[in-house]
Protein backbone atom coordinates (compact mmCIF):
# COMPACT_ATOMS: atom_id res chain seq x y z
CA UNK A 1 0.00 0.00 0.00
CA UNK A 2 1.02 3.39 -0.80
CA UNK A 3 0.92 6.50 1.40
CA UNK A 4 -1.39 9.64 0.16
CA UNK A 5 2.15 11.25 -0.80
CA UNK A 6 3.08 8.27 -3.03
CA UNK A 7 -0.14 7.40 -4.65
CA UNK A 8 0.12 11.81 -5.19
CA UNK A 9 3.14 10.85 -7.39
CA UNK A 10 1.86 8.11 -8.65
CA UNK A 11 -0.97 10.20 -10.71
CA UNK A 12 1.60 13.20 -11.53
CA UNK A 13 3.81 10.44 -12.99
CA UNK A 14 2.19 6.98 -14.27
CA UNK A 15 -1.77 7.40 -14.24
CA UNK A 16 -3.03 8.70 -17.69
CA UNK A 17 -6.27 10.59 -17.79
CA UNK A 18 -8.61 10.09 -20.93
CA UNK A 19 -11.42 12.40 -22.15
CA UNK A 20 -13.38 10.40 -25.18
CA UNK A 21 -16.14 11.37 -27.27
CA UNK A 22 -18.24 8.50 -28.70
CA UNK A 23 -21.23 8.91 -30.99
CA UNK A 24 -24.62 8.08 -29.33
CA UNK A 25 -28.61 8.53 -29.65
CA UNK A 26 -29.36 8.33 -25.47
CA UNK A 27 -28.88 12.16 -25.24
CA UNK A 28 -29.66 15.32 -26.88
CA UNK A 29 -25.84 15.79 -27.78
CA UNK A 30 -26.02 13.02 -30.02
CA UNK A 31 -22.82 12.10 -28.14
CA UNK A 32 -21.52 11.03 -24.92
CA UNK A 33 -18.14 11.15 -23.24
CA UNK A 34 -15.95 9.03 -21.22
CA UNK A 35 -13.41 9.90 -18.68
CA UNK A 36 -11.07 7.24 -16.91
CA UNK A 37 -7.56 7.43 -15.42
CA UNK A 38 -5.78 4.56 -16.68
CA UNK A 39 -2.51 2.61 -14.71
CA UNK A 40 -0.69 0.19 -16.79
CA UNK A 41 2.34 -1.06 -14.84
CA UNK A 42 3.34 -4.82 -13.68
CA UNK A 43 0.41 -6.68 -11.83
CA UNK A 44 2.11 -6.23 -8.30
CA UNK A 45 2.22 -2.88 -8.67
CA UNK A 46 -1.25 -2.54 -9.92
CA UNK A 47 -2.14 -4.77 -6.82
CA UNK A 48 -0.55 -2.37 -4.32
CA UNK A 49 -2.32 0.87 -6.39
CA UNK A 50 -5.47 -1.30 -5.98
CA UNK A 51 -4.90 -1.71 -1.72
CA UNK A 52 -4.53 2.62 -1.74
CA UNK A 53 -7.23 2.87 -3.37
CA UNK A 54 -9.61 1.16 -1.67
CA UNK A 55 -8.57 2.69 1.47
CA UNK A 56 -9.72 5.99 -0.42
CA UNK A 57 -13.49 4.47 -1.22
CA UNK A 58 -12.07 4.65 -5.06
CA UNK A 59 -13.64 1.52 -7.33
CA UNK A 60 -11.90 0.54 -10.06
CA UNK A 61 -11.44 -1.95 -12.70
CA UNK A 62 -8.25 -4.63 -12.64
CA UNK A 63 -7.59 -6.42 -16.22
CA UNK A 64 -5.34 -8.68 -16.18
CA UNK A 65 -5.34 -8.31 -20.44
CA UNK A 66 -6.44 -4.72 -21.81
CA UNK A 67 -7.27 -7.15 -24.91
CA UNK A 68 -6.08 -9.11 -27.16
CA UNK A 69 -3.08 -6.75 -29.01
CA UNK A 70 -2.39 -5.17 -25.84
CA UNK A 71 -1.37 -8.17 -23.67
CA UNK A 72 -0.54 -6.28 -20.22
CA UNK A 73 -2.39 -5.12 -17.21
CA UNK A 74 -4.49 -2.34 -16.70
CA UNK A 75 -6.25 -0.99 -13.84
CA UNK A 76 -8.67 2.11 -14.59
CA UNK A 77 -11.09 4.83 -12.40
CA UNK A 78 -13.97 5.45 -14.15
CA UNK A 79 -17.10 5.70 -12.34
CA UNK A 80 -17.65 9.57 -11.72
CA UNK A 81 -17.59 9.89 -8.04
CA UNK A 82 -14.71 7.61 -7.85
CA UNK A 83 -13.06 9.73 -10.32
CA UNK A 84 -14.19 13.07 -8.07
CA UNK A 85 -12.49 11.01 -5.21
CA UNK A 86 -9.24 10.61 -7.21
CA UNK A 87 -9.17 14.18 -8.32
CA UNK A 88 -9.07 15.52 -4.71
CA UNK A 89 -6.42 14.04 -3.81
CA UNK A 90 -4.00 15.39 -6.84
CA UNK A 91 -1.84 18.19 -5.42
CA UNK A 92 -2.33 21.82 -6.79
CA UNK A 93 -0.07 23.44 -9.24
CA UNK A 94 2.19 20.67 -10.26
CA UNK A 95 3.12 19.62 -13.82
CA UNK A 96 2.72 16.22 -14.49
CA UNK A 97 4.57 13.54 -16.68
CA UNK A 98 1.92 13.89 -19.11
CA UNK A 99 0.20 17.13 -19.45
CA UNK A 100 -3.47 15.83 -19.22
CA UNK A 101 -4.67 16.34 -16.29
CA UNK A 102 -5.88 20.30 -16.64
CA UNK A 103 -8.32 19.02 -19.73
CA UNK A 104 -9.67 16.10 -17.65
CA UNK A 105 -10.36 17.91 -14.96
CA UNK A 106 -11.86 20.92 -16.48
CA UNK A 107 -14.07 17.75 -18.55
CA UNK A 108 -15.14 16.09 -15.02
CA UNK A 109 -16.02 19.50 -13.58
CA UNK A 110 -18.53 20.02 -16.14
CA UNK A 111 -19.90 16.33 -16.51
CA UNK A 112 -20.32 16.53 -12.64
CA UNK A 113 -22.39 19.64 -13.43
CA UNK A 114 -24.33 17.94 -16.34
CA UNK A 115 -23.43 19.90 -18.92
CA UNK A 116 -22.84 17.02 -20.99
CA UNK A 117 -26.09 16.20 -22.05
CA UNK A 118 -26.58 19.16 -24.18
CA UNK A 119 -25.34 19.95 -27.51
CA UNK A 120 -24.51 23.17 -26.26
CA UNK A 121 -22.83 21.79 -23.00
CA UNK A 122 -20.73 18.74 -25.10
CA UNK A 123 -19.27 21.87 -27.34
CA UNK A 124 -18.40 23.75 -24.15
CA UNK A 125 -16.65 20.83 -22.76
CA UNK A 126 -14.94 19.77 -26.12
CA UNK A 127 -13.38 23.45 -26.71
CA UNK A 128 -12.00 23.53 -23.04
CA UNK A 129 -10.36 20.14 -23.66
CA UNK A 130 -9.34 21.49 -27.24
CA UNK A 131 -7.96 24.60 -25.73
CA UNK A 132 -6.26 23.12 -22.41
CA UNK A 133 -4.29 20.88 -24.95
């Protein structure tokens, strides 16, 4: 298990957030949007990011296989309150490894809100990804 200081550099450093837009009729938008925080590493690893976060209340997903060309494990956030969770404990005003957290956070802000069941709300949210990039 991993201390709140250590699973703080674990996000800055390994985790990789994900904003995706899919085509879809079950809202207004005619699309709908995924957010996760993926971890690929070795399983033991994964296993010990696993035992942090569920002494956080965090769920999350374990694959031993993300599929069949990318044979390694995985272990993702994606339910939105466990994603809120995660997000609170990321330190302010530190660059990460990867760049993508500003976007994904400014994306979860406004799917928390809703806005992402309008067509007017999805543009909003796809130009401040867009434009944190």
């Amino acid at each position: 298990m991993f201390t709140k200081e250590q699973l703080q550099g674990i996000l800055l450093s390994l985790a990789r957030p994900e904003v995706t837009f899919y085509r879809s009729d079950s809202n207004d938008a005619g699309q709908t949007i995924r957010l996760r925080v993926n971890f690929r590493a070795q399983s033991d690893f994964l296993h010990a990011i696993e035992r942090t976060l569920d002494q956080y209340q965090i769920e999350y997903v374990y694959r031993e296989s993300e599929g069949t060309n990318r044979n390694k494990p995985l272990l993702y956030v994606g339910k939105r309150e466990s994603l809120s969770r995660l997000s609170r404990l990321l330190p302010d005003l530190l660059p990460s490894s990867n760049n993508q957290w500003e976007p994904f956070l400014i994306a979860l802000e406004k799917v928390i809100e809703g806005q992402h069941l309008t067509i007017d709300g999805m543009t909003l949210i796809k130009e401040a990804v867009s434009d944190a990039r």
